[in-house]
ModelCIF file with pLDDT and N, C-alpha, C, O atoms, coordinates in Angstrom:
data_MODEL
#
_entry.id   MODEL 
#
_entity.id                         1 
_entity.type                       polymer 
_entity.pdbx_number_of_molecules   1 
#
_entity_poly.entity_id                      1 
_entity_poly.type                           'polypeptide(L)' 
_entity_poly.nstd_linkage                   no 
_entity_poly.nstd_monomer                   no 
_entity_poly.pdbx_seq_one_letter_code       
;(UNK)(UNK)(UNK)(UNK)(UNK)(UNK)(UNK)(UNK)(UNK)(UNK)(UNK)(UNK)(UNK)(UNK)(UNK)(UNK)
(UNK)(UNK)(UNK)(UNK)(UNK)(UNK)(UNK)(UNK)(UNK)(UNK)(UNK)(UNK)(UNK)(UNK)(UNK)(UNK)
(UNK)(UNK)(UNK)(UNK)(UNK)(UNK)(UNK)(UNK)(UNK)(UNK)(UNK)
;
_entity_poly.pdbx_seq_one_letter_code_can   XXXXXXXXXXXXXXXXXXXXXXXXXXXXXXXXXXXXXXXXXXX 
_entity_poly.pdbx_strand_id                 A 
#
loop_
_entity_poly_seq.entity_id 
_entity_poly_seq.num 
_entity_poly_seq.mon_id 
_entity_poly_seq.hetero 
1 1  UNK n 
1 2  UNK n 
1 3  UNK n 
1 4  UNK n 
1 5  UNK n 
1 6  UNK n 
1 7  UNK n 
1 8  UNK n 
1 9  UNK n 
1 10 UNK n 
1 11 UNK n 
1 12 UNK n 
1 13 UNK n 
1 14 UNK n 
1 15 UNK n 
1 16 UNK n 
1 17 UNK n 
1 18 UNK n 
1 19 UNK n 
1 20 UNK n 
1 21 UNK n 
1 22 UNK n 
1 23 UNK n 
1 24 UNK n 
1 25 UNK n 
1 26 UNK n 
1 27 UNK n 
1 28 UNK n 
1 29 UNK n 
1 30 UNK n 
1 31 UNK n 
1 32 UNK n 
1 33 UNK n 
1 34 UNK n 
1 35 UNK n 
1 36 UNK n 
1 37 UNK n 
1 38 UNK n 
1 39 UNK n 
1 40 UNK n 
1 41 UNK n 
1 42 UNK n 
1 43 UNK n 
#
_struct_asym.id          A 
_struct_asym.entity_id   1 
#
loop_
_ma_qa_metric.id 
_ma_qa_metric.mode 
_ma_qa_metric.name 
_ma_qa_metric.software_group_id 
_ma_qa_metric.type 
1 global pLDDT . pLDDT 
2 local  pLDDT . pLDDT 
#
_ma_qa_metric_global.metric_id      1 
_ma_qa_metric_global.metric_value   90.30 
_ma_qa_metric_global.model_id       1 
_ma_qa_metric_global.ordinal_id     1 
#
loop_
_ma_qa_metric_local.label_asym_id 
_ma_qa_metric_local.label_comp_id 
_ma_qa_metric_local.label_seq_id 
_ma_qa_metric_local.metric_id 
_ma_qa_metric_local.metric_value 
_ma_qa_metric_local.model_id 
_ma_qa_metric_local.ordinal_id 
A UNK 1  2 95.00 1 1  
A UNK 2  2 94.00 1 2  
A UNK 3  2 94.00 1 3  
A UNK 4  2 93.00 1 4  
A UNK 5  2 92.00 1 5  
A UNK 6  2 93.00 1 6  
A UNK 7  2 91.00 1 7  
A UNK 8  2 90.00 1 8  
A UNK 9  2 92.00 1 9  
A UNK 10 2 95.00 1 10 
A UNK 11 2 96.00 1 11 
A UNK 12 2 97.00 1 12 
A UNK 13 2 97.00 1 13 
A UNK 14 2 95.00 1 14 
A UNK 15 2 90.00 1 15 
A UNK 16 2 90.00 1 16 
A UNK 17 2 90.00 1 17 
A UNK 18 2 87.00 1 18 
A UNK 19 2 91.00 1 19 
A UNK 20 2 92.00 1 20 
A UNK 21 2 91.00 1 21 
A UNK 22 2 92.00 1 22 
A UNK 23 2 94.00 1 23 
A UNK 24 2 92.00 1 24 
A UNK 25 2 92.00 1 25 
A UNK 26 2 93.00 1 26 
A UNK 27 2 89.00 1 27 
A UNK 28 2 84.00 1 28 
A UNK 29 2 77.00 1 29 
A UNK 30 2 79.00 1 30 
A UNK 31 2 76.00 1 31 
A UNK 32 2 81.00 1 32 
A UNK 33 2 93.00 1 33 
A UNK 34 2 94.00 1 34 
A UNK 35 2 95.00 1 35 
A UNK 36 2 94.00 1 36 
A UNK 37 2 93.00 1 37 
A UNK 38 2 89.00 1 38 
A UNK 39 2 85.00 1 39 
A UNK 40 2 82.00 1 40 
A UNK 41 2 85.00 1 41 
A UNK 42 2 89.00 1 42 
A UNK 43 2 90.00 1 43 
#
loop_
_atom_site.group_PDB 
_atom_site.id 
_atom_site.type_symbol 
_atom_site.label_atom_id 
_atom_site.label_alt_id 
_atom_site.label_comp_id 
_atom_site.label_asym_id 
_atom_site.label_entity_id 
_atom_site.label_seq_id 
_atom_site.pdbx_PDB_ins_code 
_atom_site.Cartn_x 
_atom_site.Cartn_y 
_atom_site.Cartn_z 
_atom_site.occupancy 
_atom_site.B_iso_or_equiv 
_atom_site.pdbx_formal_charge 
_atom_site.auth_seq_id 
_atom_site.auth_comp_id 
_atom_site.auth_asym_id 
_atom_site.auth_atom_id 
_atom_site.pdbx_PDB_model_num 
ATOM 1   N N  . UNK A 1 1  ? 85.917  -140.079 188.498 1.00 95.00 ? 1  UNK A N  1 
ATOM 2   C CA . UNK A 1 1  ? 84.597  -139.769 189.061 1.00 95.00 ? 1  UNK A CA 1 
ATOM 3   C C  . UNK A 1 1  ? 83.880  -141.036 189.504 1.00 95.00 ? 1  UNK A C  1 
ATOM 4   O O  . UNK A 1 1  ? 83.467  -141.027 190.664 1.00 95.00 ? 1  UNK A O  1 
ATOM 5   N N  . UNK A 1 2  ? 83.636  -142.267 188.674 1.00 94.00 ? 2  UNK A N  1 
ATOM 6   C CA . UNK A 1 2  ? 83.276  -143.171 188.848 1.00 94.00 ? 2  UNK A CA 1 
ATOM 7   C C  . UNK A 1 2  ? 84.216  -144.283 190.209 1.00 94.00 ? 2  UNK A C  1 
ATOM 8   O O  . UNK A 1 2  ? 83.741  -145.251 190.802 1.00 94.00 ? 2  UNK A O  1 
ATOM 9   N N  . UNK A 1 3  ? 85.407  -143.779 190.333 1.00 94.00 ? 3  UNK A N  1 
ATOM 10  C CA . UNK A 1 3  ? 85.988  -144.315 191.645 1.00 94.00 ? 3  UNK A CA 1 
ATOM 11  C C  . UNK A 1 3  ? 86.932  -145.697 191.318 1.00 94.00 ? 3  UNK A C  1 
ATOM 12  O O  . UNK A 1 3  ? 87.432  -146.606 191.980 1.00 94.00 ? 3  UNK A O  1 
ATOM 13  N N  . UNK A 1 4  ? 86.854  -145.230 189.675 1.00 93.00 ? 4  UNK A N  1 
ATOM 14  C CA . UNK A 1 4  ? 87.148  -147.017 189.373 1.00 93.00 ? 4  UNK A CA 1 
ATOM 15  C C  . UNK A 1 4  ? 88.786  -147.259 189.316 1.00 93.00 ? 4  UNK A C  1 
ATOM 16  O O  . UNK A 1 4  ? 89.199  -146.673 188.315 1.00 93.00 ? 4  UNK A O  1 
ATOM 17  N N  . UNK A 1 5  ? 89.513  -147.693 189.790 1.00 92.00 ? 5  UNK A N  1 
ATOM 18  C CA . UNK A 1 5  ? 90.831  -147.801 189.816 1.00 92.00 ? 5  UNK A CA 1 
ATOM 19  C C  . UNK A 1 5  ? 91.889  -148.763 188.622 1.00 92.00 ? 5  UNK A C  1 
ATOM 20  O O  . UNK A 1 5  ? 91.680  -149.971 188.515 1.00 92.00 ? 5  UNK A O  1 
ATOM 21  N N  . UNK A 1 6  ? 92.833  -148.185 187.910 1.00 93.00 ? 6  UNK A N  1 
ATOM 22  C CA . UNK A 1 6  ? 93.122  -148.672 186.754 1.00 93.00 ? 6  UNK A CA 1 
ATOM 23  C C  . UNK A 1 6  ? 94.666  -149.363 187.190 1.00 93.00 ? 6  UNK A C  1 
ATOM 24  O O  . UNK A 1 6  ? 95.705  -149.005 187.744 1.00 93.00 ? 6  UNK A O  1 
ATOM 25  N N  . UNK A 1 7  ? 94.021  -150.715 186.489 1.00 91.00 ? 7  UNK A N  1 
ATOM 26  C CA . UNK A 1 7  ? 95.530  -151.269 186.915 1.00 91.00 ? 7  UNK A CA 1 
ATOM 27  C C  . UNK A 1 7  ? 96.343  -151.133 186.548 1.00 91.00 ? 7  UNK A C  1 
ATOM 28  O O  . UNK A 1 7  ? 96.299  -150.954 185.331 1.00 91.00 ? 7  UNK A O  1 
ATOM 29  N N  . UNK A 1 8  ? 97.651  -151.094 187.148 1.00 90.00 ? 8  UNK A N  1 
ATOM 30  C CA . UNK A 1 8  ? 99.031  -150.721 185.922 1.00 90.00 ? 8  UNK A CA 1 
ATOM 31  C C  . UNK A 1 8  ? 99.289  -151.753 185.418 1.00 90.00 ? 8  UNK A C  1 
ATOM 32  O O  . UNK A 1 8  ? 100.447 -151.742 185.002 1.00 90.00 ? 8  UNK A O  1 
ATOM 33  N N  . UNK A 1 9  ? 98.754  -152.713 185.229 1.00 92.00 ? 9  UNK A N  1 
ATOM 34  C CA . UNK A 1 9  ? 99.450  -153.629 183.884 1.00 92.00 ? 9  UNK A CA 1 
ATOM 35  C C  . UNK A 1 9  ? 98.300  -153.812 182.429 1.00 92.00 ? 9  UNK A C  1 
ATOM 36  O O  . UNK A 1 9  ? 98.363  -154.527 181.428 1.00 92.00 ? 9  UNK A O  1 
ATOM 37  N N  . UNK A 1 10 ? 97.110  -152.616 182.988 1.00 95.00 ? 10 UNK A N  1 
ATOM 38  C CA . UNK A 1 10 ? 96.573  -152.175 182.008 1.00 95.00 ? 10 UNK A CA 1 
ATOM 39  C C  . UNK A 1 10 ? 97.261  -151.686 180.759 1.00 95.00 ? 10 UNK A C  1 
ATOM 40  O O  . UNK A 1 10 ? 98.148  -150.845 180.908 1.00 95.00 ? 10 UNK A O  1 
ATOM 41  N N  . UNK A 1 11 ? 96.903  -152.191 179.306 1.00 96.00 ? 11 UNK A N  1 
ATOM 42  C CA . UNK A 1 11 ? 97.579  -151.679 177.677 1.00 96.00 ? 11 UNK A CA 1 
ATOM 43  C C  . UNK A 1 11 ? 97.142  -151.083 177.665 1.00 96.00 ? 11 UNK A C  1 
ATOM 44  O O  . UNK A 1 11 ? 96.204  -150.918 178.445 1.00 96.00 ? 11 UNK A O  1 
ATOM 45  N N  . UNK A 1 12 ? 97.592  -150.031 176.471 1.00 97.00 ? 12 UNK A N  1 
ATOM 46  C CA . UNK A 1 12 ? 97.015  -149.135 175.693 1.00 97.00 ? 12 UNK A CA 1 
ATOM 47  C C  . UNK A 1 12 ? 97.220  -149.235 173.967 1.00 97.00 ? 12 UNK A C  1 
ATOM 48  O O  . UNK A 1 12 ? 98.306  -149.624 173.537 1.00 97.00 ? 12 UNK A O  1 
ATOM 49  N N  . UNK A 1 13 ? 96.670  -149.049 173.496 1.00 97.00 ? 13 UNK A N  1 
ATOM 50  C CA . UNK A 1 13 ? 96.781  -149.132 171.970 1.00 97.00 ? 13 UNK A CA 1 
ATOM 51  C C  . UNK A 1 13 ? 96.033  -147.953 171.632 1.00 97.00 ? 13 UNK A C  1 
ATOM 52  O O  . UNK A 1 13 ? 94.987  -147.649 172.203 1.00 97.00 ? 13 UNK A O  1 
ATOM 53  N N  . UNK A 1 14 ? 96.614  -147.220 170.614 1.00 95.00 ? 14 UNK A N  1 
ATOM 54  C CA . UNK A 1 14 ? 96.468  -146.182 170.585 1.00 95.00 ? 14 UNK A CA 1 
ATOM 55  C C  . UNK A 1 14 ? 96.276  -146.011 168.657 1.00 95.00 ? 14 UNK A C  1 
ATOM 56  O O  . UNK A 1 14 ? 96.560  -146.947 167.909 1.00 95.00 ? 14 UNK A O  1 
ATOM 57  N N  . UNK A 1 15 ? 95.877  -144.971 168.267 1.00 90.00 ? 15 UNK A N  1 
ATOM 58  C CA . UNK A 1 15 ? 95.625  -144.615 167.024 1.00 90.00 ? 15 UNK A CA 1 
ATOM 59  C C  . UNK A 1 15 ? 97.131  -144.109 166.599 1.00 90.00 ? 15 UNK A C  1 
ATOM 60  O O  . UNK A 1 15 ? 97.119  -144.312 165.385 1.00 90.00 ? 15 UNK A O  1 
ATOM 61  N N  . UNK A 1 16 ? 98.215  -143.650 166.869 1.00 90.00 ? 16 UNK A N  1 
ATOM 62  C CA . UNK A 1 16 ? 98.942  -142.511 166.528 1.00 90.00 ? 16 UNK A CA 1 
ATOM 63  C C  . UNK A 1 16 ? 99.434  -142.802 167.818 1.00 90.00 ? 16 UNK A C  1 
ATOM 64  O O  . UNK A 1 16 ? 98.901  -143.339 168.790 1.00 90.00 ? 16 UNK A O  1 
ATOM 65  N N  . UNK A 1 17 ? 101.565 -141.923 167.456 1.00 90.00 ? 17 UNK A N  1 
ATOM 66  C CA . UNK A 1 17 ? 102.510 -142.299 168.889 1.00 90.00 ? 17 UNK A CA 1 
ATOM 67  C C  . UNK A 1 17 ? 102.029 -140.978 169.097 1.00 90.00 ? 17 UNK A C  1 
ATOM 68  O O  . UNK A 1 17 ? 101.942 -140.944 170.325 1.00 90.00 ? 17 UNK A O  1 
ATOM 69  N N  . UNK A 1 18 ? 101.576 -139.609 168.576 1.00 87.00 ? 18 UNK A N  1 
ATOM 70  C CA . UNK A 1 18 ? 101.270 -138.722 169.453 1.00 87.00 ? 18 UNK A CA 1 
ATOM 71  C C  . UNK A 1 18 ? 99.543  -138.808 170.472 1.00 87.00 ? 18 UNK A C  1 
ATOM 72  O O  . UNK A 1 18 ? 99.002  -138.058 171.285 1.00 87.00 ? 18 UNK A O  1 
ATOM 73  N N  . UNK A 1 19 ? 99.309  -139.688 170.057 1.00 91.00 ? 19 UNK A N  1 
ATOM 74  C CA . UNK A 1 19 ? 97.877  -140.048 170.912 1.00 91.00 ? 19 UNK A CA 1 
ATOM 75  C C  . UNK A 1 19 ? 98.471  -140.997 171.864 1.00 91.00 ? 19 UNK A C  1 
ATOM 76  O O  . UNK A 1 19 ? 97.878  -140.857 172.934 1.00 91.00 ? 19 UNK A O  1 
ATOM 77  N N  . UNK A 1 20 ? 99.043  -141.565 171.917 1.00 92.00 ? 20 UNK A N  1 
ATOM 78  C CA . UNK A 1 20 ? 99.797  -142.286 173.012 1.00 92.00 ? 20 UNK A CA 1 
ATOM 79  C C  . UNK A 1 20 ? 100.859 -142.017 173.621 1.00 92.00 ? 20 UNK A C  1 
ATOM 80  O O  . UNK A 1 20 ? 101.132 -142.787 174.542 1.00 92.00 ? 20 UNK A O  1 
ATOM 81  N N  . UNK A 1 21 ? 101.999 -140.658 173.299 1.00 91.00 ? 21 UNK A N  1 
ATOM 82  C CA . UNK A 1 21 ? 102.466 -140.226 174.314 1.00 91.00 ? 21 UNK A CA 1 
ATOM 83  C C  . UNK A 1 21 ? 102.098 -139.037 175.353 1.00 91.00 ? 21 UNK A C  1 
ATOM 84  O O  . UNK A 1 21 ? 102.826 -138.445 176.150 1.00 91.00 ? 21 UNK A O  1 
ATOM 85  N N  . UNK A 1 22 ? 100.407 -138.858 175.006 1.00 92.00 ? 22 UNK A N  1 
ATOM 86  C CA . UNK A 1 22 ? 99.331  -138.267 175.697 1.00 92.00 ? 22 UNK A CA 1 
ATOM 87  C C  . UNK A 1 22 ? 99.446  -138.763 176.886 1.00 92.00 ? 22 UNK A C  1 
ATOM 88  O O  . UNK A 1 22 ? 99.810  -138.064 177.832 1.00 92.00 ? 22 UNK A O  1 
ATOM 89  N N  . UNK A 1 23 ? 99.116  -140.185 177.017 1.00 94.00 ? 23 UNK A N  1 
ATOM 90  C CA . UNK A 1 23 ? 98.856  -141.148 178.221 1.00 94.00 ? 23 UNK A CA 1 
ATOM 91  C C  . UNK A 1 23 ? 99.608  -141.085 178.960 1.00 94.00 ? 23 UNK A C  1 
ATOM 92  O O  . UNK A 1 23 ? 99.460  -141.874 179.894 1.00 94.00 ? 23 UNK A O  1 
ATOM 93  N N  . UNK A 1 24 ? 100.911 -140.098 179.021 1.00 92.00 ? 24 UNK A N  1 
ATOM 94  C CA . UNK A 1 24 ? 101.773 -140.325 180.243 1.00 92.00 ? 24 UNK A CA 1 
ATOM 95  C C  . UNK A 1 24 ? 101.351 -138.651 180.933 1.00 92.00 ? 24 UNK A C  1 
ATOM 96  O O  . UNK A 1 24 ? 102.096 -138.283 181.841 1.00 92.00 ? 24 UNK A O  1 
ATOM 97  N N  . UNK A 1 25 ? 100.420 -137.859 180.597 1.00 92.00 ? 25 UNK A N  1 
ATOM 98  C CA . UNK A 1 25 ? 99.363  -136.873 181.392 1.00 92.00 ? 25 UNK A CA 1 
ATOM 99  C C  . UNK A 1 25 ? 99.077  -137.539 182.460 1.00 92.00 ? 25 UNK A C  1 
ATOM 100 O O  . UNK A 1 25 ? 99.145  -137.034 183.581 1.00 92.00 ? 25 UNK A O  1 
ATOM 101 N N  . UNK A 1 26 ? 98.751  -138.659 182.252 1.00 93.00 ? 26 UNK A N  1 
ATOM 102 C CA . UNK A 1 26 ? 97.673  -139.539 183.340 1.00 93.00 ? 26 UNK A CA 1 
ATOM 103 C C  . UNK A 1 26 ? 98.345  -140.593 184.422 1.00 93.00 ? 26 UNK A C  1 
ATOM 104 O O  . UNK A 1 26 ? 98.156  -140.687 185.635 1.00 93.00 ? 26 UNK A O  1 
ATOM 105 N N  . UNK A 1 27 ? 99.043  -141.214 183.697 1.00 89.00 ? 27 UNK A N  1 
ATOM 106 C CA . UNK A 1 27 ? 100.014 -142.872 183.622 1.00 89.00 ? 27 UNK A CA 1 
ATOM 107 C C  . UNK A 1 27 ? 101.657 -142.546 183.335 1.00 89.00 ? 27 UNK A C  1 
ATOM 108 O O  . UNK A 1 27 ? 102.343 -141.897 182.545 1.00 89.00 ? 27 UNK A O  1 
ATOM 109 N N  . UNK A 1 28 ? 101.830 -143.474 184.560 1.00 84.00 ? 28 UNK A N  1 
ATOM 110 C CA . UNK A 1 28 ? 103.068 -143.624 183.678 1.00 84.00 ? 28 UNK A CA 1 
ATOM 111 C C  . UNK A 1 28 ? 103.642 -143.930 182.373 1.00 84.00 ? 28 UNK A C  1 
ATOM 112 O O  . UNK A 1 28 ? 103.135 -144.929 181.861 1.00 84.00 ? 28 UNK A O  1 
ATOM 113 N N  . UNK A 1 29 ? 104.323 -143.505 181.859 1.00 77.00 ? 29 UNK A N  1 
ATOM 114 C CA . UNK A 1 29 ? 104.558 -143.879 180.281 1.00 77.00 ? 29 UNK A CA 1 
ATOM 115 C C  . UNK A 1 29 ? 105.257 -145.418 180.331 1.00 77.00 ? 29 UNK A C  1 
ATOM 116 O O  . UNK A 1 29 ? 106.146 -145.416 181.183 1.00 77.00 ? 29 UNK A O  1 
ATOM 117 N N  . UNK A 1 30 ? 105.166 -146.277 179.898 1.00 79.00 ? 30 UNK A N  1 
ATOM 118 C CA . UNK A 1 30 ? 105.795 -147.666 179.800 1.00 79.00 ? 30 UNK A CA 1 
ATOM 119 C C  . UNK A 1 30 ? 105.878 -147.981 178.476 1.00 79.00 ? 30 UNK A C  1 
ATOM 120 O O  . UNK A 1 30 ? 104.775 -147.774 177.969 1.00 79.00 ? 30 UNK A O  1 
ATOM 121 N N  . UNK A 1 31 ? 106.849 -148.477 177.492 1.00 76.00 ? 31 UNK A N  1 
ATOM 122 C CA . UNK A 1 31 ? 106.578 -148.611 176.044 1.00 76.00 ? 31 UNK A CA 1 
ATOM 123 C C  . UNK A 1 31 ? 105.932 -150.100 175.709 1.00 76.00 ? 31 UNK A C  1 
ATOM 124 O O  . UNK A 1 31 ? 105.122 -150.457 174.854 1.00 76.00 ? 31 UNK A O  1 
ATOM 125 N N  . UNK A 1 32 ? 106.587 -150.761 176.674 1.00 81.00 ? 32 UNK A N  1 
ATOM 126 C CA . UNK A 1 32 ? 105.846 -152.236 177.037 1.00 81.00 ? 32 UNK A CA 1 
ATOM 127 C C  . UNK A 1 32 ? 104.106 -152.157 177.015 1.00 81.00 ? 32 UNK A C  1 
ATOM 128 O O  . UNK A 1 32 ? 103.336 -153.089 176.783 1.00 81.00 ? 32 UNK A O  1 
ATOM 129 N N  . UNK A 1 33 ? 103.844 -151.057 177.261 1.00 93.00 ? 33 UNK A N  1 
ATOM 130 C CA . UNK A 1 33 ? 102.314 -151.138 177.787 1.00 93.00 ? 33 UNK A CA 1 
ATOM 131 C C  . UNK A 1 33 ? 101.284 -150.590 176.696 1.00 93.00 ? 33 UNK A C  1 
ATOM 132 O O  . UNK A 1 33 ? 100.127 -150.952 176.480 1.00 93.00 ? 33 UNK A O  1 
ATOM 133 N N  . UNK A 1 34 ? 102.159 -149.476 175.990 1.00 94.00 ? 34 UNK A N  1 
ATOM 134 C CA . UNK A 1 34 ? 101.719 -148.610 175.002 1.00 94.00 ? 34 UNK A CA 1 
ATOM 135 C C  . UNK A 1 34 ? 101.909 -149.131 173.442 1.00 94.00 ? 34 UNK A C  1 
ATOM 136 O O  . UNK A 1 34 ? 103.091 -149.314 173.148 1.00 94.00 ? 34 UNK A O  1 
ATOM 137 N N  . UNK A 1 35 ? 101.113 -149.356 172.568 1.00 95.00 ? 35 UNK A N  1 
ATOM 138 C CA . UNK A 1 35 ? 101.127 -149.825 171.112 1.00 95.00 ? 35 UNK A CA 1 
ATOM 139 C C  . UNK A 1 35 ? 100.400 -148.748 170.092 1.00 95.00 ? 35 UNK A C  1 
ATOM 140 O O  . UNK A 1 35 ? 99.392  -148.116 170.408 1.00 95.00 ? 35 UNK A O  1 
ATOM 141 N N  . UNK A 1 36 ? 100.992 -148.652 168.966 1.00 94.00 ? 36 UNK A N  1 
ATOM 142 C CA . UNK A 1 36 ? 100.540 -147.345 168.024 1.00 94.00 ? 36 UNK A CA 1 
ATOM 143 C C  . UNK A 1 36 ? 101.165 -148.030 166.906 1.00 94.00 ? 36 UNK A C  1 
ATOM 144 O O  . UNK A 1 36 ? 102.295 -148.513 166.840 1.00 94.00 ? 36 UNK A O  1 
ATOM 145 N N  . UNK A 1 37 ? 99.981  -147.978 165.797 1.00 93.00 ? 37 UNK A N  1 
ATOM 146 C CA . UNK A 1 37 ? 100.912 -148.034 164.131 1.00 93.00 ? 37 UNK A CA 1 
ATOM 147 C C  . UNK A 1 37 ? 101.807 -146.948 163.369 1.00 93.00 ? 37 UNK A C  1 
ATOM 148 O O  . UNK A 1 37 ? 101.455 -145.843 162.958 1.00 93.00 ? 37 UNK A O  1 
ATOM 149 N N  . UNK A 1 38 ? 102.483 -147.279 163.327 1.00 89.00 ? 38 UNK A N  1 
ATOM 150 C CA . UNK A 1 38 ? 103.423 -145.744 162.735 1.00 89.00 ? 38 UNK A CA 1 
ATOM 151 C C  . UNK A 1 38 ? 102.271 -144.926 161.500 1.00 89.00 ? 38 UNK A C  1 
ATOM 152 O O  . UNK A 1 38 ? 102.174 -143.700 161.457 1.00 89.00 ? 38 UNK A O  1 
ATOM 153 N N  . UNK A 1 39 ? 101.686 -145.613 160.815 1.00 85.00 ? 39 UNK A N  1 
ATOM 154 C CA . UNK A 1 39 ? 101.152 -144.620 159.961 1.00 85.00 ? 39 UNK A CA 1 
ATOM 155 C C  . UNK A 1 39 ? 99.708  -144.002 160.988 1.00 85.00 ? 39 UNK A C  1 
ATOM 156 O O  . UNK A 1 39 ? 99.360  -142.875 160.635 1.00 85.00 ? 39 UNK A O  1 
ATOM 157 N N  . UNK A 1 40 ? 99.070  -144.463 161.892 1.00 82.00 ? 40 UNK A N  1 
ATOM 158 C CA . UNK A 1 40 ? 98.562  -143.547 162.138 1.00 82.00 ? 40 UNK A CA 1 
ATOM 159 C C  . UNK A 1 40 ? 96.963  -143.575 162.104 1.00 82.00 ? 40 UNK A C  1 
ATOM 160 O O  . UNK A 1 40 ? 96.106  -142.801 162.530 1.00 82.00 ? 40 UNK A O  1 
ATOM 161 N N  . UNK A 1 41 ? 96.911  -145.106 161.239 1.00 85.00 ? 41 UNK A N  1 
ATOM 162 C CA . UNK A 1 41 ? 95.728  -145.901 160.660 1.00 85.00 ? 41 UNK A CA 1 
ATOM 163 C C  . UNK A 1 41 ? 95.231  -146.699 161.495 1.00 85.00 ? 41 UNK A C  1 
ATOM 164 O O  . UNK A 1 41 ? 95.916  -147.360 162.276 1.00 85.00 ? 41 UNK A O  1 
ATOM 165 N N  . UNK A 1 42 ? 93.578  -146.746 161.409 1.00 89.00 ? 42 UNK A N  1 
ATOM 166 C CA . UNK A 1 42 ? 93.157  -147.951 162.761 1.00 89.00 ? 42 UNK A CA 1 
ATOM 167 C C  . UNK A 1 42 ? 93.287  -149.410 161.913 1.00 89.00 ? 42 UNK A C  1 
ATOM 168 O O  . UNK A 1 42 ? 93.318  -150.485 162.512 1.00 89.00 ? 42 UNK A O  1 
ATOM 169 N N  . UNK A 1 43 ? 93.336  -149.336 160.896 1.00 90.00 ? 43 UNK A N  1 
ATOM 170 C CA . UNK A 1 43 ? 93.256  -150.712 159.647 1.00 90.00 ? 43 UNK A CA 1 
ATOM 171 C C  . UNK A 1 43 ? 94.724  -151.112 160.175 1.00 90.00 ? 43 UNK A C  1 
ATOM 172 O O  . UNK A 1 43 ? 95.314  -152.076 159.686 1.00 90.00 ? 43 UNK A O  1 
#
């Protein structure tokens, strides 16, 4: 809406790998790009 264009060498870090294999709805999925703790914890 805002028009703003996202770069693809934009990260993601994510809470959880199922909150981050969300992001490929949107994005391509890249594992390089995408980071998640296995337990699931923001600590």
């Amino acid at each position: 809406e805002l028009r703003v264009s996202i770069p693809e060498d934009m990260k993601y870090f994510c809470i959880s790998e199922q909150v981050s294999l969300y992001i490929q709805k949107f994005v391509q999925y890249r594992k390089r790009k995408n980071f998640f703790p296995e337990s699931g914890q923001m600590k």
